[in-house]
Structure formats: structure tokens, C-alpha cells
N, C-alpha and C. Protein backbone atom coordinates (compact mmCIF):
# COMPACT_ATOMS: atom_id res chain seq x y z
N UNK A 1 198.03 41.77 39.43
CA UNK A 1 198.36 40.47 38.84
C UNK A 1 197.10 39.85 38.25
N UNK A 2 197.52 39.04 37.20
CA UNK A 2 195.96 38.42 36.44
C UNK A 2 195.80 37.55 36.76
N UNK A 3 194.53 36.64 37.06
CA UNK A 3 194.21 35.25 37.02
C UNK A 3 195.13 34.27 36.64
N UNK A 4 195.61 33.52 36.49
CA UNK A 4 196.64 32.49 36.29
C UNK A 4 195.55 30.87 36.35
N UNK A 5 195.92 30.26 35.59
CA UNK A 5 195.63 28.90 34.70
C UNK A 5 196.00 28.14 34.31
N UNK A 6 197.20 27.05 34.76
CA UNK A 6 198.41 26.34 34.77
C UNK A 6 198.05 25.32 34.73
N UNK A 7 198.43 24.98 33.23
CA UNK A 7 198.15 23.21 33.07
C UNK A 7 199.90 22.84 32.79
N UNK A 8 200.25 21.95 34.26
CA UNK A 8 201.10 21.51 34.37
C UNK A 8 201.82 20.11 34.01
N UNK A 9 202.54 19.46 33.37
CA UNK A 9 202.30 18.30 32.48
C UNK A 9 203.61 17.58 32.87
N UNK A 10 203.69 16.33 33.24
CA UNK A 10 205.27 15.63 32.66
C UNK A 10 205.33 15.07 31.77
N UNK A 11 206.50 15.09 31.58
CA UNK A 11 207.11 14.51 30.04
C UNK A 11 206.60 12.80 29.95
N UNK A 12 206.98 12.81 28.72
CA UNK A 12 205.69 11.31 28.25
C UNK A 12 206.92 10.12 28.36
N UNK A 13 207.17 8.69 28.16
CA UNK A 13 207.69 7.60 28.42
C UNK A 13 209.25 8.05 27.92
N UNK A 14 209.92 7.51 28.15
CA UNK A 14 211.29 7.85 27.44
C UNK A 14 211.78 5.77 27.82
N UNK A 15 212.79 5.70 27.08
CA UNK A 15 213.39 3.92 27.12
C UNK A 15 214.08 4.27 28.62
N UNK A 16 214.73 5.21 28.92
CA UNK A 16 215.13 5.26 30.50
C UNK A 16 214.08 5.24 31.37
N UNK A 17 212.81 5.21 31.22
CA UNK A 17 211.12 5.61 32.01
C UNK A 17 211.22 3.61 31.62
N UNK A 18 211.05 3.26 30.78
CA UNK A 18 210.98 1.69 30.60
C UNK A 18 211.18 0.56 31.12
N UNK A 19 213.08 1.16 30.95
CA UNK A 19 214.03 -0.06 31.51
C UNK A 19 215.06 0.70 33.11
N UNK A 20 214.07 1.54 33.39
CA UNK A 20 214.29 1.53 34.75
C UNK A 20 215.47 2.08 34.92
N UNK A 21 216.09 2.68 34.17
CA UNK A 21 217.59 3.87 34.22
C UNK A 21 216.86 5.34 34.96
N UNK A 22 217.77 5.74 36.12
CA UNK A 22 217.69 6.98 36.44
C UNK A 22 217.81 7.59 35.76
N UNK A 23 216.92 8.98 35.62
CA UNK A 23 217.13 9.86 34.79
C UNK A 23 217.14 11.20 35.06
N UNK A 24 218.08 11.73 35.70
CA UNK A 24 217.95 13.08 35.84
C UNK A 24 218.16 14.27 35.00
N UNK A 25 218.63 15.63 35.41
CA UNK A 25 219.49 16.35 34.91
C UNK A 25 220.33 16.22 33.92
N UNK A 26 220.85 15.26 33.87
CA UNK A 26 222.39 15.15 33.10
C UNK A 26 221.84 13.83 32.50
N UNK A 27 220.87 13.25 32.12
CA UNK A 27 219.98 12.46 30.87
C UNK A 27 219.20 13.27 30.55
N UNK A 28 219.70 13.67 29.01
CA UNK A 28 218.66 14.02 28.26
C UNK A 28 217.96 13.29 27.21
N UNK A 29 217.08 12.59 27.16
CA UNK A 29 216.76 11.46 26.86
C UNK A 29 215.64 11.82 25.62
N UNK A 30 215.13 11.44 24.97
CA UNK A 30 214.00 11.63 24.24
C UNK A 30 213.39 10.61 24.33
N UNK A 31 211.73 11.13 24.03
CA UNK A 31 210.67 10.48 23.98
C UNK A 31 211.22 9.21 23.28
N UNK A 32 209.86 7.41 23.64
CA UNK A 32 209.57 6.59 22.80
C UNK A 32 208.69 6.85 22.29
N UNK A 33 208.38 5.39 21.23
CA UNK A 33 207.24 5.50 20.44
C UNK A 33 206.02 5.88 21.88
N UNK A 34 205.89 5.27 22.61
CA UNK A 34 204.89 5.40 23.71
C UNK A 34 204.77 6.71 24.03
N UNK A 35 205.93 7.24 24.31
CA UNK A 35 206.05 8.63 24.95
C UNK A 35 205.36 9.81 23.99
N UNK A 36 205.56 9.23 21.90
CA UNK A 36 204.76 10.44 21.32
C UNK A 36 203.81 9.82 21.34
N UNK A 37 202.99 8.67 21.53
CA UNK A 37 202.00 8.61 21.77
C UNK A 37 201.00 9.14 22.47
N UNK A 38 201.72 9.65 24.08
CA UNK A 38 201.17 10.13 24.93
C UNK A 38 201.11 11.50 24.64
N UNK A 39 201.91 12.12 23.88
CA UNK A 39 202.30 13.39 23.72
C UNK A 39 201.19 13.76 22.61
N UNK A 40 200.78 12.79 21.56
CA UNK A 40 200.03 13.15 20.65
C UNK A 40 198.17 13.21 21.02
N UNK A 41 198.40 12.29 22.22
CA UNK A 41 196.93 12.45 22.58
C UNK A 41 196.36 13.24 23.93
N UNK A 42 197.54 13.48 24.47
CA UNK A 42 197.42 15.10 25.19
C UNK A 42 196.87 16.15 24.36
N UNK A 43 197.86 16.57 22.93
CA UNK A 43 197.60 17.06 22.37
C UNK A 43 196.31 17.49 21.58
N UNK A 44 195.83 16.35 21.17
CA UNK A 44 194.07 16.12 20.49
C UNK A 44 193.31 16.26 22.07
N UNK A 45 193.40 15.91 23.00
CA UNK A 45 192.53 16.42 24.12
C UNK A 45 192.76 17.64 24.53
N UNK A 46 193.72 18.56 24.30
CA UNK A 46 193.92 20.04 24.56
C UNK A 46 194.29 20.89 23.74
N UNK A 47 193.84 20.81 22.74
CA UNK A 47 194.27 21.55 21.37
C UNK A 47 193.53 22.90 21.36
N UNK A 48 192.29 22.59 22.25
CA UNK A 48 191.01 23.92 21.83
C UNK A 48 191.58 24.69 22.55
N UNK A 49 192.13 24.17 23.87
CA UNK A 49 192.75 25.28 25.25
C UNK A 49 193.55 26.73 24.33
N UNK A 50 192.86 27.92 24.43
CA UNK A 50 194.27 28.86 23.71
C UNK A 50 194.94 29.66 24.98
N UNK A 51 196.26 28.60 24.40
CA UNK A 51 197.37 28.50 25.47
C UNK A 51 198.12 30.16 25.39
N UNK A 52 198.16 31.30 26.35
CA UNK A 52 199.12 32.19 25.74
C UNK A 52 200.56 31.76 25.60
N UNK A 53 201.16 30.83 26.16
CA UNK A 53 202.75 30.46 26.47
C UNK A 53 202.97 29.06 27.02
N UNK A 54 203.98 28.88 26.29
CA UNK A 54 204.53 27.28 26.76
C UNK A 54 205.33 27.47 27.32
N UNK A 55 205.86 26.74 28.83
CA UNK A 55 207.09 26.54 29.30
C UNK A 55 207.68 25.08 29.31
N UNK A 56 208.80 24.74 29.30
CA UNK A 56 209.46 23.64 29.20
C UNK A 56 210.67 24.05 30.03
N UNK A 57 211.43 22.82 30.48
CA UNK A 57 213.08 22.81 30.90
C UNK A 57 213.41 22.56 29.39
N UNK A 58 214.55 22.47 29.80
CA UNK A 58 215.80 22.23 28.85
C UNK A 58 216.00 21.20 28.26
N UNK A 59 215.29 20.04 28.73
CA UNK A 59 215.64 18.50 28.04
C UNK A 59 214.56 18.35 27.38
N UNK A 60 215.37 17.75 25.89
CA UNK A 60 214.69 17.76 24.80
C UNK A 60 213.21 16.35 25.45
N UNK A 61 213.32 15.83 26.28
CA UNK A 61 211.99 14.77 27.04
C UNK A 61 210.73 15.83 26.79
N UNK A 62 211.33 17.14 28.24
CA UNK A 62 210.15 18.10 28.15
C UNK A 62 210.07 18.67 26.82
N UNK A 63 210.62 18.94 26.17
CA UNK A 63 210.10 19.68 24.77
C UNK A 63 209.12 19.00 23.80
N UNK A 64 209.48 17.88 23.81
CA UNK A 64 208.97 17.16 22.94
C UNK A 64 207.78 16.56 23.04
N UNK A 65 207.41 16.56 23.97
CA UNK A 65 205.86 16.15 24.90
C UNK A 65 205.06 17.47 24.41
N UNK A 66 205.53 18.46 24.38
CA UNK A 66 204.41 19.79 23.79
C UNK A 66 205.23 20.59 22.62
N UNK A 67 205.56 19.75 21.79
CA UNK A 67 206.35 20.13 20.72
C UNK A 67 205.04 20.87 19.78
N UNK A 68 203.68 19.78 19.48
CA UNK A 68 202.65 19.86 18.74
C UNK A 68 202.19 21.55 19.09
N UNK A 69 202.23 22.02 20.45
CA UNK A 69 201.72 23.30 20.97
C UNK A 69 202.47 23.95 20.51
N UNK A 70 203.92 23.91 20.59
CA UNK A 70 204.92 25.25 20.22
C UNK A 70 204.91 25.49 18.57
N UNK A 71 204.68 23.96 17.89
CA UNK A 71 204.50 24.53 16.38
C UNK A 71 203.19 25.14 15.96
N UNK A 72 202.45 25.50 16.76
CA UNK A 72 200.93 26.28 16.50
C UNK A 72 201.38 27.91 16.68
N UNK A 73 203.01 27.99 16.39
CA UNK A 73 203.83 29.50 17.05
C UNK A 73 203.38 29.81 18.68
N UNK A 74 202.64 29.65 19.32
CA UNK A 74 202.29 30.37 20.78
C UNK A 74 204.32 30.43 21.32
N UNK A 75 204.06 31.32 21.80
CA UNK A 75 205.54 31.40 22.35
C UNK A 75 205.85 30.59 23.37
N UNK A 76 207.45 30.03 23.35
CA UNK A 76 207.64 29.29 24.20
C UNK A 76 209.08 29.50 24.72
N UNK A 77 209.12 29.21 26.22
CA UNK A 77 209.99 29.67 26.52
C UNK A 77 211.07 28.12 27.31
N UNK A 78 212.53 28.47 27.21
CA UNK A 78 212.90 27.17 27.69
C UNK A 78 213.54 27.65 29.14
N UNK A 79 213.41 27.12 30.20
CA UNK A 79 213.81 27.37 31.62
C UNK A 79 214.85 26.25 32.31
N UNK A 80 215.97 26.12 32.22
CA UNK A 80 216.66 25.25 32.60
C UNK A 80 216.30 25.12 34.42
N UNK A 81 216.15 26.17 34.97
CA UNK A 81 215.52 26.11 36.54
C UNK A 81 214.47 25.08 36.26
N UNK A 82 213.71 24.79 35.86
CA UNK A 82 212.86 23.46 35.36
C UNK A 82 213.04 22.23 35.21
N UNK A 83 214.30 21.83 35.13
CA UNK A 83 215.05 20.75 34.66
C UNK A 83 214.91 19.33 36.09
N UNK A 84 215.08 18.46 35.44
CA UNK A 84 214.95 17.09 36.41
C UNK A 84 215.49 17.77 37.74
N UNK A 85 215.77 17.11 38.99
CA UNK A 85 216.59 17.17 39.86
C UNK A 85 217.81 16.30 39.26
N UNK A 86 218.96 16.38 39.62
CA UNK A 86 219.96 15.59 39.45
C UNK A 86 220.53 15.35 40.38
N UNK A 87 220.41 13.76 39.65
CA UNK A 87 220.57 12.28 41.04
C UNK A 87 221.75 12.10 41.25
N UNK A 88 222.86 13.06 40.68
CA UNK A 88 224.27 12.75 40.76
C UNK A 88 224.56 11.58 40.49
N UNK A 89 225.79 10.62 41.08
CA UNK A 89 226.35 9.37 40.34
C UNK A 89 225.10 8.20 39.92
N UNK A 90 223.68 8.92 40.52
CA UNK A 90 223.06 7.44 40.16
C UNK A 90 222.47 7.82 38.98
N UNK A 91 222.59 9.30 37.99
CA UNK A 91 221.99 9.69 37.13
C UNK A 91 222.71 8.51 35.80
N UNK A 92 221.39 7.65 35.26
CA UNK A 92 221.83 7.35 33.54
C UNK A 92 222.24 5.88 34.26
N UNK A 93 222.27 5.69 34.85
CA UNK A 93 222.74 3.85 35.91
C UNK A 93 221.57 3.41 35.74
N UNK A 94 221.47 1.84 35.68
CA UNK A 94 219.65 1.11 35.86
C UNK A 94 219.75 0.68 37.35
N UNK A 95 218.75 0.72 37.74
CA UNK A 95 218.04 0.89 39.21
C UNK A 95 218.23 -0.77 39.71
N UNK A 96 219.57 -1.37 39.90
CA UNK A 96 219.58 -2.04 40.48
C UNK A 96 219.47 -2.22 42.17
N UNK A 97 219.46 -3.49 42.71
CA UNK A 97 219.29 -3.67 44.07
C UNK A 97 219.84 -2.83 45.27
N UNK A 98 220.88 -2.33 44.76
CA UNK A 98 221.97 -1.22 45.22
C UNK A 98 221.29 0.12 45.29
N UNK A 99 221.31 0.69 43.80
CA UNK A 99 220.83 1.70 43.68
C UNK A 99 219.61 2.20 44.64
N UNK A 100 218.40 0.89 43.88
CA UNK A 100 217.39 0.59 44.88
C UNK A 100 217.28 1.51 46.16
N UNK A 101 218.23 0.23 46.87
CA UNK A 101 218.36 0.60 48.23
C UNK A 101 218.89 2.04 49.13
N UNK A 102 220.02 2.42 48.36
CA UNK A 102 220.34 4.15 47.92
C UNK A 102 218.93 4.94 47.94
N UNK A 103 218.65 5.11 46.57
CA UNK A 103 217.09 5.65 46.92
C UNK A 103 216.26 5.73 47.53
N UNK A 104 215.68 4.41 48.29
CA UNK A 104 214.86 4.14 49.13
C UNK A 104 215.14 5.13 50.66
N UNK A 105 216.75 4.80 51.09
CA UNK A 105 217.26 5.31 51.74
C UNK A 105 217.03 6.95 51.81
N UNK A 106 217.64 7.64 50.73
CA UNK A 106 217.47 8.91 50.28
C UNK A 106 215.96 9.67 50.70
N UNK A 107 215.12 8.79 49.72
CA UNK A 107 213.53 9.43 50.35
C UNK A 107 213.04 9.43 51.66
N UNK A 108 213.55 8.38 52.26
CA UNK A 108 213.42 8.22 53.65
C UNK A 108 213.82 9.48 54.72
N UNK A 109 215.52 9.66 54.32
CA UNK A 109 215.74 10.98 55.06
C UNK A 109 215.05 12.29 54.29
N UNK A 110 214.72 12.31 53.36
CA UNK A 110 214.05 13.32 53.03
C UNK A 110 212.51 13.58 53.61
N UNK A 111 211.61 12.50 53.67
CA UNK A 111 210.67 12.57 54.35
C UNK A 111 210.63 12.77 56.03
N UNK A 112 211.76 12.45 56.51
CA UNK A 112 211.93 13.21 57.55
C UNK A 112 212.43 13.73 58.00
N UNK A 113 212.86 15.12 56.87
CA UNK A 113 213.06 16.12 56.74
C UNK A 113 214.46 16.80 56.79
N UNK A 114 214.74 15.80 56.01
CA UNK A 114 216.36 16.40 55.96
C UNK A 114 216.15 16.73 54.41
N UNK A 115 216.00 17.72 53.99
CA UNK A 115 215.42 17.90 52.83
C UNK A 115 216.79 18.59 51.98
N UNK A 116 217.78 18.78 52.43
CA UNK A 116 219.14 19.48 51.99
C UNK A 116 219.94 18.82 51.89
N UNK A 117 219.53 16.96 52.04
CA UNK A 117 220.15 16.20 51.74
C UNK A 117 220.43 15.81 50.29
N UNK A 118 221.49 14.96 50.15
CA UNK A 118 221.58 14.61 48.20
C UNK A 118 222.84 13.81 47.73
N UNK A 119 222.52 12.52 46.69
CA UNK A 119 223.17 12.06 46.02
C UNK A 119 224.25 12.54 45.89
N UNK A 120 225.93 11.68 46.06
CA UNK A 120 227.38 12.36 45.33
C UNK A 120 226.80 12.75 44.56
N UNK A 121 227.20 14.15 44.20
CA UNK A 121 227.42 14.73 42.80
C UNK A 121 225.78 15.59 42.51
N UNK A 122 224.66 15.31 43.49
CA UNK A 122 223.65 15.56 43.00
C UNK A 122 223.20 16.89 43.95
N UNK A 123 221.47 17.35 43.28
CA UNK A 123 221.26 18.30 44.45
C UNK A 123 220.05 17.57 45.22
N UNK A 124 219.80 18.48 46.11
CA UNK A 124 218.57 18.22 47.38
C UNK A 124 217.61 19.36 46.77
N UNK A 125 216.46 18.41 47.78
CA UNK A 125 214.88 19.12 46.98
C UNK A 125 215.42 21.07 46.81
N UNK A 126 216.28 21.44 48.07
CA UNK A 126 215.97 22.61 48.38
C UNK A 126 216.58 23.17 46.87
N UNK A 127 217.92 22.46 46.66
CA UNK A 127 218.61 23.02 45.31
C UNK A 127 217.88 23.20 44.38
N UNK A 128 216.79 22.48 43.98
CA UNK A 128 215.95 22.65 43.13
C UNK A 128 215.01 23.41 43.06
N UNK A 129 214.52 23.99 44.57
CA UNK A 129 213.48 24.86 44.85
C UNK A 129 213.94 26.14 44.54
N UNK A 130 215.46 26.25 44.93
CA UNK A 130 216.02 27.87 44.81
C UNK A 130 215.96 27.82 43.30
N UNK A 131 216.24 27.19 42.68
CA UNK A 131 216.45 27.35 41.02
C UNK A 131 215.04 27.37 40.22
N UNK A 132 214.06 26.83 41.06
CA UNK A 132 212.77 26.85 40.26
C UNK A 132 211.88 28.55 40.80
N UNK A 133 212.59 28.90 42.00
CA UNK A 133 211.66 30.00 42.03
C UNK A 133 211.55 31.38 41.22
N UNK A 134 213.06 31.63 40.61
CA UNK A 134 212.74 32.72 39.73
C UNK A 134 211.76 32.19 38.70
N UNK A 135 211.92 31.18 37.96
CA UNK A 135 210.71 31.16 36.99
C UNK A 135 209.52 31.41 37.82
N UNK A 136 209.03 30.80 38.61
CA UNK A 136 207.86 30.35 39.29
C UNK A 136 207.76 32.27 39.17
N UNK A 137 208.37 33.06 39.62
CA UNK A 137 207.84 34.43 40.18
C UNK A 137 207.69 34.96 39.11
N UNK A 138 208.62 34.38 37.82
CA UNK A 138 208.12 35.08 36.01
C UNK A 138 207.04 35.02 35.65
N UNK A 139 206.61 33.51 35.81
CA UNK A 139 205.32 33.04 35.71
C UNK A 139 204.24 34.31 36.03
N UNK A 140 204.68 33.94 37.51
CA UNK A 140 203.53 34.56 38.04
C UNK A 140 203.33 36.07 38.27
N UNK A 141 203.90 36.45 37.87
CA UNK A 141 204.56 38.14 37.56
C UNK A 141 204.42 38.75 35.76
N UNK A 142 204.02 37.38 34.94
CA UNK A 142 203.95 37.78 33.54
C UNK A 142 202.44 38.34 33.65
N UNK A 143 201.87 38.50 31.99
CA UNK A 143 200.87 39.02 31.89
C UNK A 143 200.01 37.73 31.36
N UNK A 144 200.68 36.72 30.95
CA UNK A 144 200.21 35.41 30.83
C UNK A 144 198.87 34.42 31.83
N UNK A 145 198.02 34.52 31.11
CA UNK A 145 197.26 33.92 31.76
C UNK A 145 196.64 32.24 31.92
N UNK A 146 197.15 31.86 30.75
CA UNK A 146 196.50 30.27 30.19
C UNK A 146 198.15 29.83 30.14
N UNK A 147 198.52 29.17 30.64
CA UNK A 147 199.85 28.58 30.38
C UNK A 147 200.16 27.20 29.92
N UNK A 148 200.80 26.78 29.80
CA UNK A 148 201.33 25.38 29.22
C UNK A 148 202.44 24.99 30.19
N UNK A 149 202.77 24.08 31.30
CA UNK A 149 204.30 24.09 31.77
C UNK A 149 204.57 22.12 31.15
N UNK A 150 205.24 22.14 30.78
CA UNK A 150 205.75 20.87 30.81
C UNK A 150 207.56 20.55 31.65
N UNK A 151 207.80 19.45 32.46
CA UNK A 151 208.51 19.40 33.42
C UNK A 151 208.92 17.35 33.61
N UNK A 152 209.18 17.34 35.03
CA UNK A 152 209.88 16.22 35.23
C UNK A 152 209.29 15.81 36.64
N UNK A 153 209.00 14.19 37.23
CA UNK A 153 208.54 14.22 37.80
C UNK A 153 209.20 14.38 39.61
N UNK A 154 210.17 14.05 39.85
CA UNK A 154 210.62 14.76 41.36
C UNK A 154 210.86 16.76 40.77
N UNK A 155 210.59 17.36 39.70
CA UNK A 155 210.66 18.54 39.59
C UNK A 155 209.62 18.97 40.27
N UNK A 156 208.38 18.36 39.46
CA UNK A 156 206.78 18.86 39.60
C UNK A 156 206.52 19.04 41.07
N UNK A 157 207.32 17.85 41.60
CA UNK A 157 206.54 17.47 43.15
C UNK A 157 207.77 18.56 44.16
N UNK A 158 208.65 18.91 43.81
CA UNK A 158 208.96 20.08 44.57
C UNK A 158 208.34 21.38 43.69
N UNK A 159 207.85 21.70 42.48
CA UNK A 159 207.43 23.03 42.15
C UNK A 159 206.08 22.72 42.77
N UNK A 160 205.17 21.81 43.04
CA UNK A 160 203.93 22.22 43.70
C UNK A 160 203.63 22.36 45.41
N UNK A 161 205.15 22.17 45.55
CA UNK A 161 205.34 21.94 46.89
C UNK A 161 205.24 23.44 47.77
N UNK A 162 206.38 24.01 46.79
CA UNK A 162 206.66 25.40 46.84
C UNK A 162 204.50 26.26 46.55
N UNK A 163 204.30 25.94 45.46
CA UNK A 163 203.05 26.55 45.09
C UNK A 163 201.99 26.60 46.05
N UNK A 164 201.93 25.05 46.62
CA UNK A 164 200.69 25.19 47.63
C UNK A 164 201.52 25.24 49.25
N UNK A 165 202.79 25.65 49.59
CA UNK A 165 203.16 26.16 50.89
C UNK A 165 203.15 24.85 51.19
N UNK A 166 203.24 23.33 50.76
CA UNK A 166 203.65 22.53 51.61
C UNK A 166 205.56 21.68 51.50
N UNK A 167 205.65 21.18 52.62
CA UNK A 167 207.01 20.96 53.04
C UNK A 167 207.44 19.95 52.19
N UNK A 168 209.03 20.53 51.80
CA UNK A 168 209.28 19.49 50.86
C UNK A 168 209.69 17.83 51.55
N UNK A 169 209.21 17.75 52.90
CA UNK A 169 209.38 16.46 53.34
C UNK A 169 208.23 15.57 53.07
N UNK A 170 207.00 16.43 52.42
CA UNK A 170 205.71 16.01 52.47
C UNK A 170 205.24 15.71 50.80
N UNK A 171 206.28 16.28 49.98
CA UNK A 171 206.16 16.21 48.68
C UNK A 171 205.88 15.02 47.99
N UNK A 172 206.10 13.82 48.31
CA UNK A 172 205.90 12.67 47.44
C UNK A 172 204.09 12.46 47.60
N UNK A 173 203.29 13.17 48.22
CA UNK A 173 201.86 13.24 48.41
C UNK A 173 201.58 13.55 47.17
N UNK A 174 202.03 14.09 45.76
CA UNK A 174 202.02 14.53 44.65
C UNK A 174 201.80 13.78 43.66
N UNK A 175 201.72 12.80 43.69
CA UNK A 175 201.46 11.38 42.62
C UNK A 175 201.65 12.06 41.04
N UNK A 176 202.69 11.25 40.32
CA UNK A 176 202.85 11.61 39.40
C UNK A 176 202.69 10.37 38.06
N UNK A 177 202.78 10.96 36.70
CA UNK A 177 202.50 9.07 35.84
C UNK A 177 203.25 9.67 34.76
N UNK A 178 203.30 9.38 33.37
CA UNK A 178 204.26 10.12 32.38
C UNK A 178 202.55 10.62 31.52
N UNK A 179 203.34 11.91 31.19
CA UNK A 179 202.10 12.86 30.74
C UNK A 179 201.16 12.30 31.08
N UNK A 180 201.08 13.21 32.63
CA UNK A 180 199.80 12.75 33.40
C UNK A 180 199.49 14.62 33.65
N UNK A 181 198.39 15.08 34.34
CA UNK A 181 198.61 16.86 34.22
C UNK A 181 197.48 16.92 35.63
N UNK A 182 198.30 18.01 35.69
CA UNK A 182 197.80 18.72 37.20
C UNK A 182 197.46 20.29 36.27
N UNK A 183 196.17 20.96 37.00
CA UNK A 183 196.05 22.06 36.54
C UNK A 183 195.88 22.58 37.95
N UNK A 184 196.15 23.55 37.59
CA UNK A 184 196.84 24.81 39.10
C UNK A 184 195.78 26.25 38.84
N UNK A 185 194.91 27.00 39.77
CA UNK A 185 193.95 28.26 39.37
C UNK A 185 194.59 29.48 40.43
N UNK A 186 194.69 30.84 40.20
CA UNK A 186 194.62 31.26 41.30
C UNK A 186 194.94 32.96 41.01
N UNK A 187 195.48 34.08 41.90
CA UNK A 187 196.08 34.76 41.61
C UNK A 187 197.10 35.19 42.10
N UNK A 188 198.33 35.84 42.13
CA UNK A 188 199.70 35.88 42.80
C UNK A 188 200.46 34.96 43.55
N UNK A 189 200.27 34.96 44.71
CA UNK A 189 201.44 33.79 45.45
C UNK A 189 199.82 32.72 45.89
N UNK A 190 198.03 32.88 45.89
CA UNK A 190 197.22 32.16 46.16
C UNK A 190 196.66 31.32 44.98
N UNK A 191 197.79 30.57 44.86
CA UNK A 191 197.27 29.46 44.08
C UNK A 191 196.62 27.63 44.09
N UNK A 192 195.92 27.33 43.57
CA UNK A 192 195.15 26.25 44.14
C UNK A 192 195.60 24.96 43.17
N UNK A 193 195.87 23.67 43.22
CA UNK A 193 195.28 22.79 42.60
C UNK A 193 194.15 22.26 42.25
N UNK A 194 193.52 22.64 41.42
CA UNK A 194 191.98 21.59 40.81
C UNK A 194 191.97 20.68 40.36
N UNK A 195 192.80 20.38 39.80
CA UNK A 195 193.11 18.81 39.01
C UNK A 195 194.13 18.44 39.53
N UNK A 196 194.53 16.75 39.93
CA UNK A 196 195.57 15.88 40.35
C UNK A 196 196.15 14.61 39.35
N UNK A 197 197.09 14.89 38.87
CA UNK A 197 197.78 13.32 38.30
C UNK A 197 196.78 13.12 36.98
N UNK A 198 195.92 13.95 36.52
CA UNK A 198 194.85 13.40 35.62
C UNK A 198 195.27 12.34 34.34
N UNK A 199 195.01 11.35 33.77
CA UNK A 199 195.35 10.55 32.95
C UNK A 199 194.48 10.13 31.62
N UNK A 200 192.97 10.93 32.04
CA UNK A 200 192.29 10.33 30.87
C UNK A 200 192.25 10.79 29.64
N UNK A 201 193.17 11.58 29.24
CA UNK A 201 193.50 12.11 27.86
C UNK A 201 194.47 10.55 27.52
N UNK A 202 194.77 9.82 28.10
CA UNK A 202 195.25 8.64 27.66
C UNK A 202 194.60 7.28 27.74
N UNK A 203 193.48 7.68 28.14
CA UNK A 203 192.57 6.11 28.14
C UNK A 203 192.45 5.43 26.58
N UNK A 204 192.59 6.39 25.77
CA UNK A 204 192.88 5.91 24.32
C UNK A 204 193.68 4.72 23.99
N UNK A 205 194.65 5.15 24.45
CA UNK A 205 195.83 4.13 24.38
C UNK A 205 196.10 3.08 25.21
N UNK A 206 197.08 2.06 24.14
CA UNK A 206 196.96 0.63 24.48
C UNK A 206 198.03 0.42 25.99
């Protein structure tokens, strides 16, 4: 297996990231003006990187955050196993007092460790872990060495959960921001984080 080099990214502002609408799975939402903002100055801070491969989920959010990379041709691949978690009935609703409290609730039993728990209609961290690991083993099983992943943020924090062997009751330790990037070093299943939540490819902006 080769060295591996994973600059891992979430998707940039979307009006559901704004005005406080859940957004899972089943919102596919596109970027705001803010969001290509963020997307455009990721871009000018990592342009030199030569990326062999882009990954993205399925929602046009993640695509469009490293749209600038995929039109430079590098191949890109789309992974629906990548995709938000989905919050079931609270997916595309605004996060009122209710909801709120739902959620709050939710993370709670998840942090102590009922992790197979989940929203009507939605999945639990684990659902998401089984669906993210075939990519994760493509990944890491390709001949690809410099990667691109762009993703979602309760995605990221169960795919790094899985990566560095910790419990998905422990996952919200993951701090996430909109196109904010974690870079990941390593080889086969020993992979490391070096970078956390990084943001200053956006100190530019207002």
C-alpha cells in the first residue's frame, strides 16, 4: 500500500447552514454566495497541491465546494456512502425549540453510547459507518496518493472516528466549521491526523 495524504474538507455555507434548517441526506442544498466564497479561497490556498483524485458524496453542497479542482480534469469520483447522515423527519425543518430539544436529546444518548440510535425515518452513527467503509477501504486500497475528500459535517466526525479507532460515542471531539479541512497522513489501516478544523485559508474573508 502507498503513503496516503488526505485533505479532508466540508462543504462551504449553504442558506440551510444560515437559517438554521437541518440538513441532511435528503437536502440537497447548494452553496451561498458565502459558501463559493469559501470554496473559492480554499481553492487559491490549495491550487499548487497536485491532487491525484477528488472524492465527494452525492450532494451537489459537496461538489461544489471543489468544483474549481474537478475542472483542472484530475478525476473525480462521486460516493453516495459519503453523504450527510440523515436526520429523518427533522431533515429540511428549521431548528426550532422542539427540534432543539430532540437533538440535544439524540447526542446525549449517543454520547453515551447508544450509538445505533436514530431519528424517525433516519440512520445512527453506525448506519453511516457501514456505508462509509467500503469507500474508506477504496481509498485506501487505491494507488492514489494525494487526495481531495470533500463531505458533511456529522459525516466527517464519524469517517474520522472510524480512521483514528475512536468510538463513535466520542466523535463530537472532531470540531468541525464550513470548509474548514483536516488533513489525515499514513499508510493502510495506520493513519494519523496532522491538521484539525483548519480555517485560515479563510481569514481572507469578511
Amino acid at each position: 500500500m502507498s503513503t496516503k495524504k488526505i485533505y479532508l474538507v466540508r462543504h462551504g455555507q449553504t442558506e440551510f447552514n444560515k437559517k438554521g434548517i437541518v440538513q441532511g441526506s435528503a437536502v440537497n442544498s447548494s452553496l451561498n454566495d458565502t459558501g463559493r466564497a469559501q470554496a473559492d479561497a480554499f481553492y487559491q490556498a490549495y491550487k499548487h497541491i497536485p491532487f491525484d483524485v477528488v472524492y465527494t458524496s452525492a450532494l451537489n453542497r459537496s461538489i461544489e465546494s471543489v468544483q474549481a479542482f474537478i475542472d483542472e480534469s484530475i478525476p473525480h469520483y462521486i460516493r453516495p456512502g459519503l453523504n450527510e447522515i440523515s436526520w429523518g423527519d427533522m431533515d429540511g425543518k428549521l431548528a426550532t425549540a422542539t427540534e432543539h430539544n430532540e437533538y440535544k436529546d439524540l447526542l446525549q444518548r449517543w454520547q453515551q453510547g447508544d450509538i445505533e440510535f436514530k431519528m424517525w425515518g433516519g440512520e445512527s452513527p453506525v448506519d453511516v459507518q457501514r456505508r462509509q467503509e467500503p469507500v474508506i477501504q477504496e481509498i485506501l486500497n487505491s494507488e492514489y496518493e494525494t487526495i481531495l475528500m470533500c463531505m458533511h459535517g456529522r459525516a466527517i466526525r464519524i469517517l474520522l472516528s472510524h480512521i483514528t479507532n475512536t468510538s463513535l460515542a466520542k466523535m463530537d471531539q472532531f470540531e468541525h466549521s464550513n470548509l474548514c479541512l483536516y488533513v489525515l497522513e499514513g499508510i493502510g489501516e495506520r493513519i494519523e491526523i496532522v491538521c484539525s478544523n483548519d480555517q485560515r485559508h479563510l481569514l481572507g474573508l469578511a
